[in-house]
PDB file of N, CA and C in Angstrom:
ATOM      1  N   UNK A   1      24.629   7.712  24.851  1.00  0.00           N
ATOM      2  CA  UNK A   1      24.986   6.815  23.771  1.00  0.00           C
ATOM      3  C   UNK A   1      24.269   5.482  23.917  1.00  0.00           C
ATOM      4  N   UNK A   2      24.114   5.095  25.216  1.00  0.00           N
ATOM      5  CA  UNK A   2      23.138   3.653  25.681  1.00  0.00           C
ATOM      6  C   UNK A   2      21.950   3.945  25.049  1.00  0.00           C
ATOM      7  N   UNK A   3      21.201   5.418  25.587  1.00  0.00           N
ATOM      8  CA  UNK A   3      20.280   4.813  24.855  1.00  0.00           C
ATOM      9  C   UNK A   3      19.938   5.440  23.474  1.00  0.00           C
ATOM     10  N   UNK A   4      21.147   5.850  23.030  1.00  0.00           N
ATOM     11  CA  UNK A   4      20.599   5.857  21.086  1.00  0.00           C
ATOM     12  C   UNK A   4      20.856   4.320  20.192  1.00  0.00           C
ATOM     13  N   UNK A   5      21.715   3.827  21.376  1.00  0.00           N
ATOM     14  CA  UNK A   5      21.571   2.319  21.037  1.00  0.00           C
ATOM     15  C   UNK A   5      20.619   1.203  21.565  1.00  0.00           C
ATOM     16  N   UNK A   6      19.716   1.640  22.436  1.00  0.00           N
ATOM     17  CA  UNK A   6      18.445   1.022  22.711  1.00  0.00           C
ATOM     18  C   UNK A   6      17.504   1.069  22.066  1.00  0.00           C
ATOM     19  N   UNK A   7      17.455   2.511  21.577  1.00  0.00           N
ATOM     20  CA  UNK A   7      16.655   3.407  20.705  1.00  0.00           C
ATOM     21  C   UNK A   7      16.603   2.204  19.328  1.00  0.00           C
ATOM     22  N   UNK A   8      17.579   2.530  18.742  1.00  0.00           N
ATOM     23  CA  UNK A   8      17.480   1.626  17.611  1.00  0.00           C
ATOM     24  C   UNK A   8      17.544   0.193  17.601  1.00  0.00           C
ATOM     25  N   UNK A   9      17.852  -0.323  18.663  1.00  0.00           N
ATOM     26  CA  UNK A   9      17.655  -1.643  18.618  1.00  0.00           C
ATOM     27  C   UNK A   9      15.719  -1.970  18.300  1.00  0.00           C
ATOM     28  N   UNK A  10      15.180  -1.065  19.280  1.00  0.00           N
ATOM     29  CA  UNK A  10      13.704  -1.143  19.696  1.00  0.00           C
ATOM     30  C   UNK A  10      13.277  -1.339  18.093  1.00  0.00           C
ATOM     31  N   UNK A  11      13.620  -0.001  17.661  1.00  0.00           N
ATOM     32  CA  UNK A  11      12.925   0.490  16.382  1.00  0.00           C
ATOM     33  C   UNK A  11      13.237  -0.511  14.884  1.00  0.00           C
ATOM     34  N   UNK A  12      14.026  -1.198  15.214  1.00  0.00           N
ATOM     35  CA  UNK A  12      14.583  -2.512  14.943  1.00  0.00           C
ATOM     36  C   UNK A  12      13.915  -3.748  14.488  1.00  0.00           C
ATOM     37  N   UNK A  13      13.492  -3.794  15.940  1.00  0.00           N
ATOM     38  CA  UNK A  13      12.482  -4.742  16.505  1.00  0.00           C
ATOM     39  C   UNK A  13      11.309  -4.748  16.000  1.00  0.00           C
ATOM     40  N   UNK A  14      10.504  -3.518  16.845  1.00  0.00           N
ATOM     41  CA  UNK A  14       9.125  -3.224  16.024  1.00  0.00           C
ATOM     42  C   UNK A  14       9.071  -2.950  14.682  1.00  0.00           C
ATOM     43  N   UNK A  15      10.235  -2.461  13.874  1.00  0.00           N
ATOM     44  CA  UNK A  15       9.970  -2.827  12.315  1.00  0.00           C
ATOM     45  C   UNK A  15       9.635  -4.494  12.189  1.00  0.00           C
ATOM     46  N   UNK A  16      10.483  -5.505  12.236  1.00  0.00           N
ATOM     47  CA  UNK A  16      10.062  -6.939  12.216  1.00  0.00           C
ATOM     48  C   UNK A  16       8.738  -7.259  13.065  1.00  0.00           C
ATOM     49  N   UNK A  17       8.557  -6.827  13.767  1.00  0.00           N
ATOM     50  CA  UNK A  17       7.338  -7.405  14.737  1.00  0.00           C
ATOM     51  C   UNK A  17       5.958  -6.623  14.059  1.00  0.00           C
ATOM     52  N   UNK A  18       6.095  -6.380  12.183  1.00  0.00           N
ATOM     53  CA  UNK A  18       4.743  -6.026  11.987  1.00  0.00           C
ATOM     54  C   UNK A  18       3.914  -7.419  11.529  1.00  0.00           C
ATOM     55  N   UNK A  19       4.286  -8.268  11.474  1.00  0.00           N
ATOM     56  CA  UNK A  19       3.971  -9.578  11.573  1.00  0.00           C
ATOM     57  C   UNK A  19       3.274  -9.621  10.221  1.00  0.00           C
ATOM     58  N   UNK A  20       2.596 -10.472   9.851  1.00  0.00           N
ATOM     59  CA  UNK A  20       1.672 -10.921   8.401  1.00  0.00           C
ATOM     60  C   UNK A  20       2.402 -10.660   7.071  1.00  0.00           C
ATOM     61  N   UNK A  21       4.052 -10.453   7.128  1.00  0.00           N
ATOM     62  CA  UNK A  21       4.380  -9.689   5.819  1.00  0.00           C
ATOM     63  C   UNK A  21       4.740 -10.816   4.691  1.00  0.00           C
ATOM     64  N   UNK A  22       4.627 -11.781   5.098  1.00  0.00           N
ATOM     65  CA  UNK A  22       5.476 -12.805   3.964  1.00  0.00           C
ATOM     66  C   UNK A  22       4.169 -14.272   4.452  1.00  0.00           C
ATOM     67  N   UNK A  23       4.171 -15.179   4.929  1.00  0.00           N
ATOM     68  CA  UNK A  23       2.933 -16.027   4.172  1.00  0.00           C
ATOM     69  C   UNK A  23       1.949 -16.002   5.740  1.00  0.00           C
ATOM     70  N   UNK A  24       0.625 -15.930   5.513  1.00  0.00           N
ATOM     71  CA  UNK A  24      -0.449 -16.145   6.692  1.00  0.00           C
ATOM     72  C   UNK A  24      -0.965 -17.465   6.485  1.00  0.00           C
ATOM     73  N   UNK A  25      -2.058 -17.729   7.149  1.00  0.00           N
ATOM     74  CA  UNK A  25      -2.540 -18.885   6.887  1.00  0.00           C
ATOM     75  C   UNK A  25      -3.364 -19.194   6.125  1.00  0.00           C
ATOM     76  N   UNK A  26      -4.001 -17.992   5.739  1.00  0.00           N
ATOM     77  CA  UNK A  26      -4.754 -17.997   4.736  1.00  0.00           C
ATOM     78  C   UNK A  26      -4.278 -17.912   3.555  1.00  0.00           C
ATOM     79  N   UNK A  27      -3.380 -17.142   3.259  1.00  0.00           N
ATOM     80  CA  UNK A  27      -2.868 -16.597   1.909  1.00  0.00           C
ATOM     81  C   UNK A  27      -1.467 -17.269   1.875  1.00  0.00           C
ATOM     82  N   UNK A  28      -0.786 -18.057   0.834  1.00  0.00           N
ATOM     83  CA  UNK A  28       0.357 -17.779   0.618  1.00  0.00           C
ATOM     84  C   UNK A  28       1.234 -16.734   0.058  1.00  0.00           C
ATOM     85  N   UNK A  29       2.809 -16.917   0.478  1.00  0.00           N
ATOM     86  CA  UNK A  29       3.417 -15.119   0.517  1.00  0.00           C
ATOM     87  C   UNK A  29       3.217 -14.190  -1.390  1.00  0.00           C
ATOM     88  N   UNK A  30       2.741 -15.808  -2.783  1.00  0.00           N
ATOM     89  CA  UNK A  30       2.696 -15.334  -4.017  1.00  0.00           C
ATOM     90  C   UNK A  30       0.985 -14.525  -3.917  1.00  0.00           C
ATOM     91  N   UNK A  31       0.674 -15.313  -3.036  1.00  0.00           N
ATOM     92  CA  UNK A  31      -1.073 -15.337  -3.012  1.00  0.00           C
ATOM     93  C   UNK A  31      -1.012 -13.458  -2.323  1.00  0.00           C
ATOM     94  N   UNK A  32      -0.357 -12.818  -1.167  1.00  0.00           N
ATOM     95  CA  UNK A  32      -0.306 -12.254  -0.396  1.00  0.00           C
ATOM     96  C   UNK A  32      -0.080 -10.976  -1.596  1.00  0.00           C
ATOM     97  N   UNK A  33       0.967 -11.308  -1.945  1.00  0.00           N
ATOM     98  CA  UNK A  33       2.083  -9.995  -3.083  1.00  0.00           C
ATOM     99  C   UNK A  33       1.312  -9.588  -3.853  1.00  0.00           C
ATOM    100  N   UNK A  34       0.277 -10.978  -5.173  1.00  0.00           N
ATOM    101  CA  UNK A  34      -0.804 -10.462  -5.719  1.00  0.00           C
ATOM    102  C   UNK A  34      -1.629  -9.519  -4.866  1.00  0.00           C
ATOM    103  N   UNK A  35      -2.719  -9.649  -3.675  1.00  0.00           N
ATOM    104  CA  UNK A  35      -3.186  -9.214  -3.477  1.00  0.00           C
ATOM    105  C   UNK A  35      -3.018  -7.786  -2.730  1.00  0.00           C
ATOM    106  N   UNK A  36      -1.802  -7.169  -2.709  1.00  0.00           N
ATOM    107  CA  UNK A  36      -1.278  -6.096  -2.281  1.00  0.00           C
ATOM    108  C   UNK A  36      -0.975  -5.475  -3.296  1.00  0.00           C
ATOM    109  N   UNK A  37      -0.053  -6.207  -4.501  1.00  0.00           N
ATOM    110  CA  UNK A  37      -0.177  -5.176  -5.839  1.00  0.00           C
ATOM    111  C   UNK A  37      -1.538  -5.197  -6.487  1.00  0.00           C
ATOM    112  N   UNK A  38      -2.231  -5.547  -6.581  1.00  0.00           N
ATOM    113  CA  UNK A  38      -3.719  -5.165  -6.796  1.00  0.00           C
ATOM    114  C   UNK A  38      -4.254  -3.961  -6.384  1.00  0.00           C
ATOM    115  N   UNK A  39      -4.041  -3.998  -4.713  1.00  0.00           N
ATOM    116  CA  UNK A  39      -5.014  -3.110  -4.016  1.00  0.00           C
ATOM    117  C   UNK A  39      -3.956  -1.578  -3.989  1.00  0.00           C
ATOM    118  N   UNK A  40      -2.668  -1.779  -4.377  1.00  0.00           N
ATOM    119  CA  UNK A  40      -1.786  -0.962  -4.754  1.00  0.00           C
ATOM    120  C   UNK A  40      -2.232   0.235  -6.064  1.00  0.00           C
ATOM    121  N   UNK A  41      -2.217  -1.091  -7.205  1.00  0.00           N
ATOM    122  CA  UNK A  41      -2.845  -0.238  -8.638  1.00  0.00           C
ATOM    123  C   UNK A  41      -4.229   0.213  -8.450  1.00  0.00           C
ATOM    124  N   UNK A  42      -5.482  -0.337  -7.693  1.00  0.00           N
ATOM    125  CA  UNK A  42      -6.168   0.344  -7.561  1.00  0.00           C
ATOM    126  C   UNK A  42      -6.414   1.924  -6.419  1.00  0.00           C
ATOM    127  N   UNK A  43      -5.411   1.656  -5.515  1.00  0.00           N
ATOM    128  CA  UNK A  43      -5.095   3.037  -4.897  1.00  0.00           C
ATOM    129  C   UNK A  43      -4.491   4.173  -6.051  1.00  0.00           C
ATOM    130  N   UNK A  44      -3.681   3.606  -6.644  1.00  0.00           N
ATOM    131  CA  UNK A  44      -3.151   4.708  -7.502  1.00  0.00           C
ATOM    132  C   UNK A  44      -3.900   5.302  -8.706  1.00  0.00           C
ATOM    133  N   UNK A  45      -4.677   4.324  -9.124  1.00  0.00           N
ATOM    134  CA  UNK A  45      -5.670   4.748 -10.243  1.00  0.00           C
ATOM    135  C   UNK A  45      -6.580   5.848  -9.839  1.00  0.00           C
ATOM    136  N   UNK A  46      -6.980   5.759  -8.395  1.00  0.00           N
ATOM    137  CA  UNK A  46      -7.594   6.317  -7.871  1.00  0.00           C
ATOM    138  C   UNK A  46      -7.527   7.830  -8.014  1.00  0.00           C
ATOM    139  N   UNK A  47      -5.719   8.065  -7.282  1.00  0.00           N
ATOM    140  CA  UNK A  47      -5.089   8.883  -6.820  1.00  0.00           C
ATOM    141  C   UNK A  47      -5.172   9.698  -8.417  1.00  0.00           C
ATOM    142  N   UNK A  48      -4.596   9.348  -9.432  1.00  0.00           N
ATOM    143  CA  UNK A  48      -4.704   9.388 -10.648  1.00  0.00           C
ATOM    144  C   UNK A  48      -6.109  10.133 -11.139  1.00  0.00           C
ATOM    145  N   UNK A  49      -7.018   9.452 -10.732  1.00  0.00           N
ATOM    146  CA  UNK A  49      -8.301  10.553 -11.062  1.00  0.00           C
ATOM    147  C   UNK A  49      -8.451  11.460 -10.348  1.00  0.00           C
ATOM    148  N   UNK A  50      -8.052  11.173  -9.087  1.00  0.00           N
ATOM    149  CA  UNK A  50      -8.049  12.834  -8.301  1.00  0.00           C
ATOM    150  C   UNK A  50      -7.398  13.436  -8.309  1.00  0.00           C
ATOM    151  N   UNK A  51      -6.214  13.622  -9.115  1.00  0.00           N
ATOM    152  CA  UNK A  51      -5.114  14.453  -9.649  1.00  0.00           C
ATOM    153  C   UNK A  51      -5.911  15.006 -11.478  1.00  0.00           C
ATOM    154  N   UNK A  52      -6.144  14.045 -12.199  1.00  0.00           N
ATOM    155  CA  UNK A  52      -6.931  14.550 -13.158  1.00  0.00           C
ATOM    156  C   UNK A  52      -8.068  15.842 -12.539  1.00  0.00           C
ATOM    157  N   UNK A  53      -8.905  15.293 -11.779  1.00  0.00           N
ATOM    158  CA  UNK A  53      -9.822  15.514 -11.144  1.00  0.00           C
ATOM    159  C   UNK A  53      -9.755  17.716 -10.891  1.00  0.00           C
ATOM    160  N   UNK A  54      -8.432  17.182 -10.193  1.00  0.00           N
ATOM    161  CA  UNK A  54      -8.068  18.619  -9.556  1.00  0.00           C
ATOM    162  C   UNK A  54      -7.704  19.526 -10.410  1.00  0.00           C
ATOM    163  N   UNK A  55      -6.975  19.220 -11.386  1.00  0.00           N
ATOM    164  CA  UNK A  55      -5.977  20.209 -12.767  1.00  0.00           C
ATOM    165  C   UNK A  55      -7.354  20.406 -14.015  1.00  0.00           C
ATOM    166  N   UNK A  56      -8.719  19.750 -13.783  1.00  0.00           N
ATOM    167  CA  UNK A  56      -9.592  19.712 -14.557  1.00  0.00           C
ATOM    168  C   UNK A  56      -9.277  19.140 -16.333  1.00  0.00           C
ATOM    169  N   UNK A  57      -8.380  17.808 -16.188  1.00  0.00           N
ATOM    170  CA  UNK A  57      -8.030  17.430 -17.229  1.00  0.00           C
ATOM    171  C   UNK A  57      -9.087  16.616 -17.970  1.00  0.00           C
ATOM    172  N   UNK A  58      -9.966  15.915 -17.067  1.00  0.00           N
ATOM    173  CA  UNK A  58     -10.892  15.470 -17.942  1.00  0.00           C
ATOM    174  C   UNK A  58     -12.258  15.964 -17.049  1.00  0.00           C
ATOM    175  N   UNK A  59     -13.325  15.682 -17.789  1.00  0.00           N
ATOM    176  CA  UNK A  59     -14.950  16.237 -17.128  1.00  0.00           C
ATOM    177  C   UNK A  59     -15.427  15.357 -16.070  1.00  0.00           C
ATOM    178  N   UNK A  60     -15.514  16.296 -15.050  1.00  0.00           N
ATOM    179  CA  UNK A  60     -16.455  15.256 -13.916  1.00  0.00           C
ATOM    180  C   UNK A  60     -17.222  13.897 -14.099  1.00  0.00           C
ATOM    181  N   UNK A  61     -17.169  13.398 -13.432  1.00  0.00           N
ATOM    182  CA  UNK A  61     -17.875  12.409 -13.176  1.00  0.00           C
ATOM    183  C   UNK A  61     -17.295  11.264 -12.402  1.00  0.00           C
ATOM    184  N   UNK A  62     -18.451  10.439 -11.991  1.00  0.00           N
ATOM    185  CA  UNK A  62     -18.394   9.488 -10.800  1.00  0.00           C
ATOM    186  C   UNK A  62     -17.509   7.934 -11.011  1.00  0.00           C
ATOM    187  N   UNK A  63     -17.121   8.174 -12.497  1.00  0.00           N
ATOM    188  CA  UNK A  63     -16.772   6.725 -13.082  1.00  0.00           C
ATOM    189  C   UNK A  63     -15.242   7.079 -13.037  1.00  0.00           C
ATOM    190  N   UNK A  64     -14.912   6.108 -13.281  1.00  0.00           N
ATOM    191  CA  UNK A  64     -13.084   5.671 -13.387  1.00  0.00           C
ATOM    192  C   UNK A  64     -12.708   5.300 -14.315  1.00  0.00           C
ATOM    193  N   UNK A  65     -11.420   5.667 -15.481  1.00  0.00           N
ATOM    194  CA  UNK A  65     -11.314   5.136 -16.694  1.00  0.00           C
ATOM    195  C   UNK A  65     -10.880   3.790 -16.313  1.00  0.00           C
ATOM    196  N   UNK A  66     -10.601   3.077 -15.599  1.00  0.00           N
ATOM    197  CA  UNK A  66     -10.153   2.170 -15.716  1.00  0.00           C
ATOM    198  C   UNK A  66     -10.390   0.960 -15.298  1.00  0.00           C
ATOM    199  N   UNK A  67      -9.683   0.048 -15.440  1.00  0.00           N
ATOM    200  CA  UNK A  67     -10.531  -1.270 -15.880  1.00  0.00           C
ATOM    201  C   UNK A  67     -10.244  -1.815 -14.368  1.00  0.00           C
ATOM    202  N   UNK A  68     -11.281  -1.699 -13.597  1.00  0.00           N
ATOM    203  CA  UNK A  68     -11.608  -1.719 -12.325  1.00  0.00           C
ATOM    204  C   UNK A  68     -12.223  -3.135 -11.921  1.00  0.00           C
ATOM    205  N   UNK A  69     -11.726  -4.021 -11.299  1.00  0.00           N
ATOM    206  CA  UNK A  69     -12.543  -5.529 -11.133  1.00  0.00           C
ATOM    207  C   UNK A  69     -13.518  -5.505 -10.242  1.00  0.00           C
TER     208      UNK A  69
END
């Protein structure tokens, strides 16, 4: 029982100790959120054509419908 309660204390811990999640020094935490939902919608757009991609919903090719910065 000690240690399923060590166990989770740890796992606890190292969840908080991923460090950079809310403001760095570079980025503030609004500056941070933008740039994670960004790189978010462009993962999924992605994912999105390679799901098109696979079911052959639209015709090959190397481009992306979408409005990609």
């Amino acid at each position: 029982m000690k240690s399923l309660a060590l166990l989770v204390v740890l796992v606890g811990l190292m969840s908080m100790a991923g460090g950079c999640l809310f403001a760095t020094p570079a980025y503030s935490a609004e500056e941070r959120t933008r740039l994670i939902d960004r790189t978010t919608g462009y993962n999924w757009a992605q994912a999105q054509d390679d799901w098109d991609s696979l079911w052959l919903l639209r015709p090959p090719s190397n481009m992306t419908i979408w409005n990609v910065r």
